[in-house]
C-alpha atoms as a PDB file:
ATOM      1  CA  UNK A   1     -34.747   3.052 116.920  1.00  0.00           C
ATOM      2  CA  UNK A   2     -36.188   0.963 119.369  1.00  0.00           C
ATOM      3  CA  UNK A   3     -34.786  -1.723 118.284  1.00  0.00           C
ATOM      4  CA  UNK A   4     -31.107  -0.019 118.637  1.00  0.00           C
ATOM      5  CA  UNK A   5     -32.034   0.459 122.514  1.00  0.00           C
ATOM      6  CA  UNK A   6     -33.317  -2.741 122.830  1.00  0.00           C
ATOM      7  CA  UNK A   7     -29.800  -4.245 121.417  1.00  0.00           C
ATOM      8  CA  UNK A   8     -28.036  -1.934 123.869  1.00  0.00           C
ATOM      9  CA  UNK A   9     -30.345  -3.166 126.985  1.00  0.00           C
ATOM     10  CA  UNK A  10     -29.297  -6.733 126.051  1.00  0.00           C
ATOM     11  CA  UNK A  11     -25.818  -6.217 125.191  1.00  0.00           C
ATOM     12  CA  UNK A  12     -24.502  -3.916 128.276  1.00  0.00           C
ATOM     13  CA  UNK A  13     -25.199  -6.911 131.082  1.00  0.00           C
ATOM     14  CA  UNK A  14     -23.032  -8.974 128.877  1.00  0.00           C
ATOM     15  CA  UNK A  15     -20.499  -6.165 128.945  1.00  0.00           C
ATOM     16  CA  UNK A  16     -19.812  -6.266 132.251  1.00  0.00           C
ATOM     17  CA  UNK A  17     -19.837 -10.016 132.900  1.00  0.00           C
ATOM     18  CA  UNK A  18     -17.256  -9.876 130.593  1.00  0.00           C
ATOM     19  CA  UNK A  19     -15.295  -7.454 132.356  1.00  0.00           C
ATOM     20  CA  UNK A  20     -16.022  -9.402 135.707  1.00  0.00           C
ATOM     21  CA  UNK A  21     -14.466 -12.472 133.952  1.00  0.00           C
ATOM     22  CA  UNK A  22     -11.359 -10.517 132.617  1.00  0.00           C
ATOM     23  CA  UNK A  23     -10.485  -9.307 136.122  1.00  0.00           C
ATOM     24  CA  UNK A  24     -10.878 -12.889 137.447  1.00  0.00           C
ATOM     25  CA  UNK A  25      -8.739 -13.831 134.728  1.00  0.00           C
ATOM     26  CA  UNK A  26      -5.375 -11.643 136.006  1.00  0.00           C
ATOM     27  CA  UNK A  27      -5.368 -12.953 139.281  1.00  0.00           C
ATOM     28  CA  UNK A  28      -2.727 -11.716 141.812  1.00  0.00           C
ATOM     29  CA  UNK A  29       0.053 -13.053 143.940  1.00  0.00           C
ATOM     30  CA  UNK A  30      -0.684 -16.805 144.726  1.00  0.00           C
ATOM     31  CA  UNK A  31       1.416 -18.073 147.746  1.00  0.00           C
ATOM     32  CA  UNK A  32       1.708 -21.587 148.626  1.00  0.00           C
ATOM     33  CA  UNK A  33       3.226 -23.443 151.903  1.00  0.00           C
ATOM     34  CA  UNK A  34       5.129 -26.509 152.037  1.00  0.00           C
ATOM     35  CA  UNK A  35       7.299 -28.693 153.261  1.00  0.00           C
ATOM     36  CA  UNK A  36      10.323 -29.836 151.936  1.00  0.00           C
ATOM     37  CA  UNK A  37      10.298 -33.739 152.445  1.00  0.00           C
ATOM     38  CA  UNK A  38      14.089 -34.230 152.298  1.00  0.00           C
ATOM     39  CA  UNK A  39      15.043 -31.814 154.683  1.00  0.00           C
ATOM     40  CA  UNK A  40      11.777 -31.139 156.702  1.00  0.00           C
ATOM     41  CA  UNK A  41      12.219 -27.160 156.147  1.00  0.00           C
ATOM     42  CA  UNK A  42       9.034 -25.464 156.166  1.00  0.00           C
ATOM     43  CA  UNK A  43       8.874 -22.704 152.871  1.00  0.00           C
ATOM     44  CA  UNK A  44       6.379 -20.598 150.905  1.00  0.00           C
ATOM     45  CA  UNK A  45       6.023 -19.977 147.504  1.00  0.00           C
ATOM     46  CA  UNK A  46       5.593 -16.673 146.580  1.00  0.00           C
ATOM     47  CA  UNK A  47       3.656 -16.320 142.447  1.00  0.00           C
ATOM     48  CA  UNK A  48       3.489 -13.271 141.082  1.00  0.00           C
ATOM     49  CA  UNK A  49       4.137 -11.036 137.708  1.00  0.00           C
ATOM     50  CA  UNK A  50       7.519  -8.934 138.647  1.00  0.00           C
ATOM     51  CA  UNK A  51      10.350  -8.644 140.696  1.00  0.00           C
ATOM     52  CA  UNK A  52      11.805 -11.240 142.935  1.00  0.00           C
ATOM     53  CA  UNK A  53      13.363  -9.742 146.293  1.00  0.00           C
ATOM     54  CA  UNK A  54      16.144 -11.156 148.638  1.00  0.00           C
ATOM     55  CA  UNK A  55      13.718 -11.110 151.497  1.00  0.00           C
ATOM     56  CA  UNK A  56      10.203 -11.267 152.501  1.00  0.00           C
ATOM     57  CA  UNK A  57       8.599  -9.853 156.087  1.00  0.00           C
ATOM     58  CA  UNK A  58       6.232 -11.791 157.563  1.00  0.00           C
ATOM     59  CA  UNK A  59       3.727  -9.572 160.095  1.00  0.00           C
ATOM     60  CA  UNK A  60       1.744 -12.238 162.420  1.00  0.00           C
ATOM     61  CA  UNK A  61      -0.106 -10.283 165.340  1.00  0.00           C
ATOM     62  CA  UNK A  62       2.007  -7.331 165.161  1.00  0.00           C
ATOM     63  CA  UNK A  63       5.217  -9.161 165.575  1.00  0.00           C
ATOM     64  CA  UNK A  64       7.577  -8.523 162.359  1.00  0.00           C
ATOM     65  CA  UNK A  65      10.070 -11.196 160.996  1.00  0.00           C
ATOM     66  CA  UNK A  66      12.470 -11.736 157.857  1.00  0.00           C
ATOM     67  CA  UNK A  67      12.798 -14.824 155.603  1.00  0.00           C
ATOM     68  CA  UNK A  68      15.251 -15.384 152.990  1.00  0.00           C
ATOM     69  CA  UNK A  69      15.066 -16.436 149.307  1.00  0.00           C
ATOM     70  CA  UNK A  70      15.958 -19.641 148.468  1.00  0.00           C
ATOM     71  CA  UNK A  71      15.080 -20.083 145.024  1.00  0.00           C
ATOM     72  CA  UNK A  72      13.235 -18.460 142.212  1.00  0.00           C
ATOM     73  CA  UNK A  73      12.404 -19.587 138.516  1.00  0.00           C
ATOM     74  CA  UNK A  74      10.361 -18.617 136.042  1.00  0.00           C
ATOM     75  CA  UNK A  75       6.932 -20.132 134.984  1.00  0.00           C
ATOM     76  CA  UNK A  76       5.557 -18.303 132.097  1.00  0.00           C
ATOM     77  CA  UNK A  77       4.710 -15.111 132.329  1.00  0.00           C
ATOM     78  CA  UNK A  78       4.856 -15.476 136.368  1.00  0.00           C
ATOM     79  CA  UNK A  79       8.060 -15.744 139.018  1.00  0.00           C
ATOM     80  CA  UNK A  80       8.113 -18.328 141.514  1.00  0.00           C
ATOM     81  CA  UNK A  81       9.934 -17.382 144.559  1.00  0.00           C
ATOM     82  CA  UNK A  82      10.889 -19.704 147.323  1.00  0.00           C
ATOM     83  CA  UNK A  83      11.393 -18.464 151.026  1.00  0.00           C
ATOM     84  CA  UNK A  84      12.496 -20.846 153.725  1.00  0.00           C
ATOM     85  CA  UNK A  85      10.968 -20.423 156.984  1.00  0.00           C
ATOM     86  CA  UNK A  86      12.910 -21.182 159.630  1.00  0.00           C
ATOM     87  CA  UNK A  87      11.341 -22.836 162.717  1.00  0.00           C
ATOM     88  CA  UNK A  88      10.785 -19.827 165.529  1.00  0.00           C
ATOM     89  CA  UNK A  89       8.784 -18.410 162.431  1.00  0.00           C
ATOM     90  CA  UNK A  90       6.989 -20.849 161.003  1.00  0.00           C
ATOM     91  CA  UNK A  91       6.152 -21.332 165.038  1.00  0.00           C
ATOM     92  CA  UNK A  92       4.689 -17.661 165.501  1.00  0.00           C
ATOM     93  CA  UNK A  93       2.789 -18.133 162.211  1.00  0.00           C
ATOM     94  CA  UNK A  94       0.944 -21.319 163.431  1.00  0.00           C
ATOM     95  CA  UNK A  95       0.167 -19.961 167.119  1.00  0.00           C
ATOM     96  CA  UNK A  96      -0.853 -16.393 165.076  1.00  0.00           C
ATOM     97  CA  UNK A  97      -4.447 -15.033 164.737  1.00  0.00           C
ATOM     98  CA  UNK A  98      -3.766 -12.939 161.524  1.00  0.00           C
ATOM     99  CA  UNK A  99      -0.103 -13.493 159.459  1.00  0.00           C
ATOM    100  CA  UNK A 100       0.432 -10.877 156.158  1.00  0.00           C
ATOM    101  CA  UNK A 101       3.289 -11.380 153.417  1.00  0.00           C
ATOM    102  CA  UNK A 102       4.924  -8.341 152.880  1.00  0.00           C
ATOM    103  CA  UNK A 103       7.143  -7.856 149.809  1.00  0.00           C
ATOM    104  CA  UNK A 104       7.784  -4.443 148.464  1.00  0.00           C
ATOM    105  CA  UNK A 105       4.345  -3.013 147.095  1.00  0.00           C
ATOM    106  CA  UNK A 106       2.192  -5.934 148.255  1.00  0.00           C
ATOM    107  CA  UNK A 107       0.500  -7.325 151.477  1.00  0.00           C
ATOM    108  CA  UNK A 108      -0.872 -10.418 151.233  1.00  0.00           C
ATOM    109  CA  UNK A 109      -3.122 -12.365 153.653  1.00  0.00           C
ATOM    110  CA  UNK A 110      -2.774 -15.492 154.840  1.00  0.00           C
ATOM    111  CA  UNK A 111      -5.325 -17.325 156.489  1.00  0.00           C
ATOM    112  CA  UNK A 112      -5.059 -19.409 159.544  1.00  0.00           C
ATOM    113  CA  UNK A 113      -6.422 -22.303 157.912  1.00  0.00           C
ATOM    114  CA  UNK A 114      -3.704 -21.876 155.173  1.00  0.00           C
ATOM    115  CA  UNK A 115      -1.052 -22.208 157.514  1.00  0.00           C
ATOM    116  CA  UNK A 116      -2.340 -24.505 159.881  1.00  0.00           C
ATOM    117  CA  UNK A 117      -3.137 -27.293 157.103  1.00  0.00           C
ATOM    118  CA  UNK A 118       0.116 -26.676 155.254  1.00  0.00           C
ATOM    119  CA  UNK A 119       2.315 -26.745 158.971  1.00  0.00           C
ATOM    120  CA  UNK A 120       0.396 -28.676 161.856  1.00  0.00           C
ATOM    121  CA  UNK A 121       0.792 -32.413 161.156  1.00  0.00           C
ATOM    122  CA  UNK A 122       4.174 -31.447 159.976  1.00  0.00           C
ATOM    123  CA  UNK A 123       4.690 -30.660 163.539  1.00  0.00           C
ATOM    124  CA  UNK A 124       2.484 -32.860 164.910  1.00  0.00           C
ATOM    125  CA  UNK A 125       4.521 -35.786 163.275  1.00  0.00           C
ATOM    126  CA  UNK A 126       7.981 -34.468 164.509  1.00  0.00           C
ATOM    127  CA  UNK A 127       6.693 -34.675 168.477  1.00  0.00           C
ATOM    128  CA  UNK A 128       6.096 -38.182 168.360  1.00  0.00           C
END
């Protein structure tokens, strides 16, 4: 008997690591930001098991704004969709203290640093 509870005491830790790993494992959304080099159009990249929608609103200190699909494809089990941000947008987003993707059933947060790395020296390079 005690050696039953002293199986159980070493197994349940285990347990639950695993389940920490398994829920690491299906991660969400991913969304990446770019630049296209041939045509200097800022996009992001929208990852994610399900749909693909026409549009996307992007929320950046309260002010609301639309951008449009460009592309989508498939990459296993996961959609890639492509958004192009046009430049009054992509603008807001890098002057913004708090952006959020919104797609139907999702909010995702993206970070300042995010956008600033992705965006700046793009925009830095076209001033000079």
């Amino acid at each position: 008997m005690r050696g039953i509870v002293a199986a159980l005491v070493l197994i349940t830790p285990l347990l639950g690591a695993f389940e920490v790993f398994a829920a690491g494992a299906t991660a969400g959304p991913r969304v990446v930001l770019g630049v296209d080099v041939k045509t200097g159009q800022r996009y992001l990249q929208l990852s994610d098991r399900g749909p693909v929608f026409p549009t996307a609103d992007v929320t950046c200190d309260g002010n609301r704004r639309t951008v449009a699909l460009t592309r989508s494809a498939n990459a296993g089990d996961r959609t890639v969709a492509t958004y192009a941000v046009p430049p009054k947008v992509s603008a807001l987003m890098l002057r913004s203290a708090e952006c959020r993707l919104m797609v139907p059933g999702r909010e995702i947060a993206l970070s300042r640093q995010q956008i600033r790395s992705a965006w700046s020296t793009q925009s830095q390079a076209q001033k000079h």
